[in-house]
N, C-alpha and C. Protein backbone atom coordinates (compact mmCIF):
# COMPACT_ATOMS: atom_id res chain seq x y z
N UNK A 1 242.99 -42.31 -191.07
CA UNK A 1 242.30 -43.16 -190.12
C UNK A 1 242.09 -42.39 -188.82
N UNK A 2 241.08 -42.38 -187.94
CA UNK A 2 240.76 -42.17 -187.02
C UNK A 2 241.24 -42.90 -186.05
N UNK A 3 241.68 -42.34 -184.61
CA UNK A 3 241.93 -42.99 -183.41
C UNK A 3 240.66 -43.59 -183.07
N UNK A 4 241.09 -44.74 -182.26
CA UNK A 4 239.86 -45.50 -181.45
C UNK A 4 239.21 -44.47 -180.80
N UNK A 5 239.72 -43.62 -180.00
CA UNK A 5 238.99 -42.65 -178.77
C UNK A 5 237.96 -42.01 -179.43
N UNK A 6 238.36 -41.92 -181.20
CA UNK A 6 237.48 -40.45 -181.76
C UNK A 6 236.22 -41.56 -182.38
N UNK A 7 236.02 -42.66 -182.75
CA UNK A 7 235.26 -43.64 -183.58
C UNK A 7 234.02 -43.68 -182.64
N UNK A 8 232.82 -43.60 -183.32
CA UNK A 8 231.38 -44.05 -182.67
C UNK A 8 231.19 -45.18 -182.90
N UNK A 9 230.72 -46.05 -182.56
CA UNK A 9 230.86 -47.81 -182.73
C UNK A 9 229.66 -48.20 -182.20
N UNK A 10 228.85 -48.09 -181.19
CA UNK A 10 228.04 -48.43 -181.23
C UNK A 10 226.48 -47.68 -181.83
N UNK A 11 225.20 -47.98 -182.17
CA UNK A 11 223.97 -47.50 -182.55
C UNK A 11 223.42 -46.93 -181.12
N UNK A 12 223.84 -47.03 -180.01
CA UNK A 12 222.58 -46.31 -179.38
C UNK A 12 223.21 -44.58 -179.24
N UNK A 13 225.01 -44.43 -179.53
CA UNK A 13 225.71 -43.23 -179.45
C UNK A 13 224.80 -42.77 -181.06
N UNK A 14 225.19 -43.50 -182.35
CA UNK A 14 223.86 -43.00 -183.46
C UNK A 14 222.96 -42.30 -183.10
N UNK A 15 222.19 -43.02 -182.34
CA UNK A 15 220.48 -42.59 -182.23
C UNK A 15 220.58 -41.28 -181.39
N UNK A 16 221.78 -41.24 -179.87
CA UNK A 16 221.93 -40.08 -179.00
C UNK A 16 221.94 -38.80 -180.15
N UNK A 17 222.85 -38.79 -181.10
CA UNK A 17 223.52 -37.58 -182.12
C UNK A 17 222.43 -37.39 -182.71
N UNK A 18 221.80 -38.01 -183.37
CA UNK A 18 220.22 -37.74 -184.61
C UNK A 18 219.58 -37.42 -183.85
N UNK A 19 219.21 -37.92 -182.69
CA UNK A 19 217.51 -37.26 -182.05
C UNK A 19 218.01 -35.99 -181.59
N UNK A 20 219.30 -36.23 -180.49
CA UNK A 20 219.32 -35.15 -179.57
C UNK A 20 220.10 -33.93 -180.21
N UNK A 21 220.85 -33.95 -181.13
CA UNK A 21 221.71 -32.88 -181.43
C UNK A 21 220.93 -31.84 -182.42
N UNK A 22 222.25 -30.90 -182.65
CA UNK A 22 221.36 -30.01 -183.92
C UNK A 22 222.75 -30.53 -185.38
N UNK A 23 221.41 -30.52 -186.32
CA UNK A 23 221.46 -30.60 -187.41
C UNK A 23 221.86 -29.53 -188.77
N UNK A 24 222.38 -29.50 -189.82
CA UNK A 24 222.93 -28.94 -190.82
C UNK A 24 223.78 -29.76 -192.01
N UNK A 25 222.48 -29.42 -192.92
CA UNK A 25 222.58 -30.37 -194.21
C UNK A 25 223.78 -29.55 -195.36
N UNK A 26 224.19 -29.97 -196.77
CA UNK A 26 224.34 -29.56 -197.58
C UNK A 26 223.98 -30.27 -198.80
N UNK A 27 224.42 -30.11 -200.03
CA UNK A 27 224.20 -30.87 -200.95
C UNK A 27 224.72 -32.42 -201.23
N UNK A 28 225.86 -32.51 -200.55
CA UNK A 28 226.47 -33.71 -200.34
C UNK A 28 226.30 -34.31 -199.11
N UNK A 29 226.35 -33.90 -198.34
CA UNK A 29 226.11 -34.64 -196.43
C UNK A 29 225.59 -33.90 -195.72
N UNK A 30 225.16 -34.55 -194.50
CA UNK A 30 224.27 -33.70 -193.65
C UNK A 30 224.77 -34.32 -192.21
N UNK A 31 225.25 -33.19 -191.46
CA UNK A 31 225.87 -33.71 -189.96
C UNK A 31 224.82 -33.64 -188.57
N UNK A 32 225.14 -34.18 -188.42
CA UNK A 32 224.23 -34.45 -186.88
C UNK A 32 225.58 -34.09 -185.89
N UNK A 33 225.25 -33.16 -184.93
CA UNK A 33 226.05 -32.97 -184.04
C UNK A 33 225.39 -32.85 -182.53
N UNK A 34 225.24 -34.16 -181.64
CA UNK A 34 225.23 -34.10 -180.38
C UNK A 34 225.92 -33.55 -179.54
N UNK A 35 225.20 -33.10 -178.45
CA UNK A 35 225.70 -32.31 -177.35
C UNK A 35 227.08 -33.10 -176.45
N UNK A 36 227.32 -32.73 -175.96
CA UNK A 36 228.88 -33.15 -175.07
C UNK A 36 228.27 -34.20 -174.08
N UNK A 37 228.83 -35.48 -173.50
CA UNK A 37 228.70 -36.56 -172.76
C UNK A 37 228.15 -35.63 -171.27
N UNK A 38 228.89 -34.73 -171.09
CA UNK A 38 228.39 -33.96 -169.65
C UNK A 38 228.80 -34.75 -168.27
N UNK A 39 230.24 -35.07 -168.26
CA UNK A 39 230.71 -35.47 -167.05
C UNK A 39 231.15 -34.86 -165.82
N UNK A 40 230.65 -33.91 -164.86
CA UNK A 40 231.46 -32.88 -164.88
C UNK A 40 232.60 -33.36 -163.82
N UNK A 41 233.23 -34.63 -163.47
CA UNK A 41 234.59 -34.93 -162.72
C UNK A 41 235.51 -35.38 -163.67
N UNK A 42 235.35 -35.11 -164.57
CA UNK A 42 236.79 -34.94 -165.85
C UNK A 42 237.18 -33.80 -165.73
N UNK A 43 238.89 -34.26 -165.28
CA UNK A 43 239.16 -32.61 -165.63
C UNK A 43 239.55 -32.46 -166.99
N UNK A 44 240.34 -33.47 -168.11
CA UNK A 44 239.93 -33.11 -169.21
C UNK A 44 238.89 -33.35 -170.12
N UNK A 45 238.05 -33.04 -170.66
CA UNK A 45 236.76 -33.49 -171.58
C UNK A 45 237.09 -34.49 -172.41
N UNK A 46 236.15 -34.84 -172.99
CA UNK A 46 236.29 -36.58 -173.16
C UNK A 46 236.34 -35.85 -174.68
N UNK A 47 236.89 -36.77 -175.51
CA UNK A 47 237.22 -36.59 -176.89
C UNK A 47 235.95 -36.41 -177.54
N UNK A 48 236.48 -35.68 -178.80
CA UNK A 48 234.63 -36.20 -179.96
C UNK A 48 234.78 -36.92 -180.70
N UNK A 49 233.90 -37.89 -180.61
CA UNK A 49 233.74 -38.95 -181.69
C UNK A 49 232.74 -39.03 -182.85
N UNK A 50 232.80 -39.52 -184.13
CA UNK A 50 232.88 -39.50 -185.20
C UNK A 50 232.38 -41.10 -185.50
N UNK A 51 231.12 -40.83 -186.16
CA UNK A 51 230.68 -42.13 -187.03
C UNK A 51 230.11 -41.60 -188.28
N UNK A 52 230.41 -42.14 -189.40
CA UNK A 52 229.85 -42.38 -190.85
C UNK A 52 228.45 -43.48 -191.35
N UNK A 53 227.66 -42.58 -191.71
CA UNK A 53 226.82 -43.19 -192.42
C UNK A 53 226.86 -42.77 -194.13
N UNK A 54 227.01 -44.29 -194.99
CA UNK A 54 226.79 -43.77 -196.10
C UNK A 54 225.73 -44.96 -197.01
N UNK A 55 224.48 -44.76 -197.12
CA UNK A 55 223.87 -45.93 -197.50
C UNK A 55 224.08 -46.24 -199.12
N UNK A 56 223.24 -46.99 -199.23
CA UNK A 56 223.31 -47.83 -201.17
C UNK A 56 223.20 -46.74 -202.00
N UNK A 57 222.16 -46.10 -201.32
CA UNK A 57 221.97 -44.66 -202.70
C UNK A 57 222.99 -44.34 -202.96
N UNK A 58 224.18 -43.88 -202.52
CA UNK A 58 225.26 -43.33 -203.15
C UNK A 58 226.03 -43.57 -203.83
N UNK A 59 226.29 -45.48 -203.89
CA UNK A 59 226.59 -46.16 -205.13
C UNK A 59 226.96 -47.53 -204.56
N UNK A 60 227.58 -48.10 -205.35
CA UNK A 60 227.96 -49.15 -205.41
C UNK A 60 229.20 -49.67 -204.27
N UNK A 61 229.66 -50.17 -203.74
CA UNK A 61 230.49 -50.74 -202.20
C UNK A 61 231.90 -50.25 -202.45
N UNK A 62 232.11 -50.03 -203.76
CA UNK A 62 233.21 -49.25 -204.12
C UNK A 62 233.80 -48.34 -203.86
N UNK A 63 232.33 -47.39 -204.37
CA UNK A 63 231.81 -45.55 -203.92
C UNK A 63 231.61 -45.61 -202.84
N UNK A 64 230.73 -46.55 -201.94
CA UNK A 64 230.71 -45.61 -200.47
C UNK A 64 232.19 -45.98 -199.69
N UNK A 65 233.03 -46.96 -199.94
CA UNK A 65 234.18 -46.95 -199.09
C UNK A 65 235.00 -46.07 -199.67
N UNK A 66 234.70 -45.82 -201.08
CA UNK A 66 235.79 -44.24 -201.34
C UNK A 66 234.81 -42.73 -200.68
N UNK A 67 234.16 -42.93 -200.37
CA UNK A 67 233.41 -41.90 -199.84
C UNK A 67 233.88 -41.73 -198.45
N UNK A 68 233.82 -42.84 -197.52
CA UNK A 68 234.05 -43.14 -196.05
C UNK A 68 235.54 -42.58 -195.76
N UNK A 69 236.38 -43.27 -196.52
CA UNK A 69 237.70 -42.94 -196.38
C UNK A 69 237.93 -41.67 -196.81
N UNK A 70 237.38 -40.91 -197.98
CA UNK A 70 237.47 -39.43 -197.87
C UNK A 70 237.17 -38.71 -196.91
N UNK A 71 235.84 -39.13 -196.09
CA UNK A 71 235.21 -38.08 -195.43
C UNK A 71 236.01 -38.72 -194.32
N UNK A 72 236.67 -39.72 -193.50
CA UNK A 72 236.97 -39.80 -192.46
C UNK A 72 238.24 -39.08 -192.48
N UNK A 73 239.43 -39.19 -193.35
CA UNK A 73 240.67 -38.22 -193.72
C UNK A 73 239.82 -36.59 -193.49
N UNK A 74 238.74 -36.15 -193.86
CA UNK A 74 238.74 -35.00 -194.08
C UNK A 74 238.24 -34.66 -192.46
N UNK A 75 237.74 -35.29 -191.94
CA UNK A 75 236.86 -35.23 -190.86
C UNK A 75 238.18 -35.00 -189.65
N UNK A 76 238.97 -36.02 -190.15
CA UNK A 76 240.14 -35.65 -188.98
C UNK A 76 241.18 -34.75 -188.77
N UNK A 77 241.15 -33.74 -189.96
CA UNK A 77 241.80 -32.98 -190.00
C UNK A 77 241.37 -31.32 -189.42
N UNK A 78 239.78 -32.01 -188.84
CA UNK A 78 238.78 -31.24 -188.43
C UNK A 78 238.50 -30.96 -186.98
N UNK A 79 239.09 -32.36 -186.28
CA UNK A 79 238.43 -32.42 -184.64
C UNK A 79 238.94 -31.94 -184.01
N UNK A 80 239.39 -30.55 -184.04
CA UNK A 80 239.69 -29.84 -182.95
C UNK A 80 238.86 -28.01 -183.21
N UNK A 81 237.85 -28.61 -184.37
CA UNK A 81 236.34 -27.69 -184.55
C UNK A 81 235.20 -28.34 -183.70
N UNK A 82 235.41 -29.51 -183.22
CA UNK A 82 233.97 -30.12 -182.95
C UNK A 82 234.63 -30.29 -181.31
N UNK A 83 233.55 -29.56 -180.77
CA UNK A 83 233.36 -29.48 -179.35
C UNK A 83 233.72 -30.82 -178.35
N UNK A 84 234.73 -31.04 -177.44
CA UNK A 84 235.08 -32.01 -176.93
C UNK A 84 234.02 -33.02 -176.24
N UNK A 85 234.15 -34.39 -176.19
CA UNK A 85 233.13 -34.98 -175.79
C UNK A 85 231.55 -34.98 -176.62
N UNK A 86 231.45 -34.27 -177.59
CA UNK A 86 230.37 -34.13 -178.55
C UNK A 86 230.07 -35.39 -179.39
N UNK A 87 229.23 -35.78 -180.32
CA UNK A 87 228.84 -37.00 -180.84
C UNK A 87 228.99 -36.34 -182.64
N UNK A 88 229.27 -36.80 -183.24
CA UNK A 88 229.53 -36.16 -184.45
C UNK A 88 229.14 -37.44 -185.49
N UNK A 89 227.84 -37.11 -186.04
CA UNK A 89 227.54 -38.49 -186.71
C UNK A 89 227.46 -37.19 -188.45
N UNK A 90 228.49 -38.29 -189.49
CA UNK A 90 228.26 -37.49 -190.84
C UNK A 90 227.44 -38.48 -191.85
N UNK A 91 226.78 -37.72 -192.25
CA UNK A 91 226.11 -38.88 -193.40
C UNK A 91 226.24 -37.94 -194.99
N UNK A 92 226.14 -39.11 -195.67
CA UNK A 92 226.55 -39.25 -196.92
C UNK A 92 225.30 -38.99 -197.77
N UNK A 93 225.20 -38.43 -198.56
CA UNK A 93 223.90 -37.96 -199.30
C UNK A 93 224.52 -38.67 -201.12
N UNK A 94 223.41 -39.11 -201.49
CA UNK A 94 224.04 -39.24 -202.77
C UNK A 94 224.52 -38.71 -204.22
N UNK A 95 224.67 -37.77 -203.47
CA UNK A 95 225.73 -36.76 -204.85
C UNK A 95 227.26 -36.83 -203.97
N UNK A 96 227.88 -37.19 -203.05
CA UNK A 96 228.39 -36.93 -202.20
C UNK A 96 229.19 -38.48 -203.08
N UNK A 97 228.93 -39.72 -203.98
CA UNK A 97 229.58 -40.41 -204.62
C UNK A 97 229.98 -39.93 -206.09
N UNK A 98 229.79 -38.82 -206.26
CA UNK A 98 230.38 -37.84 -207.31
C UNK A 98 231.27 -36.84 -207.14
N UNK A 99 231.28 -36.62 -205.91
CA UNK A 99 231.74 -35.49 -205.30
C UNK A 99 233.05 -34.94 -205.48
N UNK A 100 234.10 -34.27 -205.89
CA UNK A 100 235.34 -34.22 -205.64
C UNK A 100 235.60 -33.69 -203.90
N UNK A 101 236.69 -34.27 -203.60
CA UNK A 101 237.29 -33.83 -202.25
C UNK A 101 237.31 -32.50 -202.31
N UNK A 102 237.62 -31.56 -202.94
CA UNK A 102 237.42 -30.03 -202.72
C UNK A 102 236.12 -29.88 -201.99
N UNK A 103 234.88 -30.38 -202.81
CA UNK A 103 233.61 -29.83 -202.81
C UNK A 103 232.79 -30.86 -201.40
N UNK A 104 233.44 -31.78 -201.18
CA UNK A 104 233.39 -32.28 -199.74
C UNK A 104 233.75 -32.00 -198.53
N UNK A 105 235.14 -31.52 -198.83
CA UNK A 105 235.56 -30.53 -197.41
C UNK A 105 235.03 -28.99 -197.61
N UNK A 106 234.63 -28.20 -198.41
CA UNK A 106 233.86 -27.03 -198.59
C UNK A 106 232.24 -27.44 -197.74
N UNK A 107 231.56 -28.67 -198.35
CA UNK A 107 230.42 -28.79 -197.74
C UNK A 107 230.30 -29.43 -195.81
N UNK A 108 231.33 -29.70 -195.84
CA UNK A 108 232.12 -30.50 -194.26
C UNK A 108 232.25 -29.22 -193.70
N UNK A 109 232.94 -28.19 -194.37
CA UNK A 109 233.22 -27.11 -193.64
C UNK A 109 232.39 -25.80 -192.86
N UNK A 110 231.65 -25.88 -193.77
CA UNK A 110 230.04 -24.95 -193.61
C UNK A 110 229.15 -25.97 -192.90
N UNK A 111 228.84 -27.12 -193.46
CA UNK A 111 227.86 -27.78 -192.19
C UNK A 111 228.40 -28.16 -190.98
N UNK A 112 230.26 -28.32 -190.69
CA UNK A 112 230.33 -28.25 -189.11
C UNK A 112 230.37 -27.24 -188.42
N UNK A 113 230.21 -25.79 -189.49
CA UNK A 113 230.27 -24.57 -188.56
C UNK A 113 228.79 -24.46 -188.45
N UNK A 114 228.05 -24.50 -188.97
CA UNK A 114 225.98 -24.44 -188.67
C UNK A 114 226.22 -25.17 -187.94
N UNK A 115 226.35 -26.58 -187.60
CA UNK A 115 226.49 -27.44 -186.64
C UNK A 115 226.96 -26.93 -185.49
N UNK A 116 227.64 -26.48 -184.90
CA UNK A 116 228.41 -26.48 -183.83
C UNK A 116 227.60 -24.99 -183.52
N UNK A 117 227.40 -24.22 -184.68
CA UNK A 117 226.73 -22.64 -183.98
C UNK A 117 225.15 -23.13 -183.66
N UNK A 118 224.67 -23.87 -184.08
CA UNK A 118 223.23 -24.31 -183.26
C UNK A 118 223.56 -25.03 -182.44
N UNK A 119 224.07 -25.88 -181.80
CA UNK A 119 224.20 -26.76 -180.77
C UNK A 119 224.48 -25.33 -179.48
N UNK A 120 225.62 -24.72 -180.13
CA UNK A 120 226.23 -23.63 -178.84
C UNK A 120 224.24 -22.97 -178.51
N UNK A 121 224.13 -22.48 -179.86
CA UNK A 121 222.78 -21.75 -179.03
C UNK A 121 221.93 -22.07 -178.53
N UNK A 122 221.53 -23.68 -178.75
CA UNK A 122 221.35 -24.42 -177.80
C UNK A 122 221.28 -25.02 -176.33
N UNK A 123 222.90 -24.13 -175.80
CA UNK A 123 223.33 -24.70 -174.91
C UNK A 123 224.24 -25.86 -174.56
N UNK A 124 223.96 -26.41 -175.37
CA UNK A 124 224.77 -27.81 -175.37
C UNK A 124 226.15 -27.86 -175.82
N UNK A 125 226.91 -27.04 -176.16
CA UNK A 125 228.36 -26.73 -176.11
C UNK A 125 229.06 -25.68 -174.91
């Protein structure tokens, strides 16, 4: 489970990560990674937070909450790769309800490093 601080909860933080961030797909999910909140009177940076999208394509209400709960366990064993204060939206592709956990954190692992190396060249990290 994820801490409250790290959870995206509302849709307009969604929409910030998809339009504004950089992107990096794989065969199973594809991450959207927004740039950092940009406060600069924090002296520590604000946490990154983490929302899941996994729609019908991927299966049945079964599969995507075994999907969610995989990728959120895997995701958290992760956030101290994803740039503080950043928006980290993962979505679920539908082979990604077949998937074994190996081949989910392998594809988690390579799309948050493309992720995070386009955002930096970007600027936005």
């Amino acid at each position: 489970m994820l801490d409250r601080q790290h959870r995206l909860t509302r849709s307009q933080d969604f929409t910030a990560a998809m339009r504004g961030g950089a992107r990096a797909g794989t065969t199973t999910l594809v991450l959207h990674l927004g740039p950092a909140d940009g406060e600069p009177d924090r002296s520590v940076p604000a946490p990154a937070r983490v929302g899941f999208v996994v729609g019908r394509a991927v299966g049945n209400a079964v599969i995507r909450n075994q999907v969610k709960r995989r990728l959120r366990h895997l995701v958290r064993d992760r956030l101290d790769s994803v740039p503080g204060g950043s928006l980290l939206v993962v979505r679920a592709l539908p082979p990604a309800g077949t998937a074994s956990s190996d081949t989910l954190a392998a594809d988690l692992d390579g799309a948050l490093a493309r992720a995070v190396r386009r955002l930096a060249d970007r600027g936005g990290a």
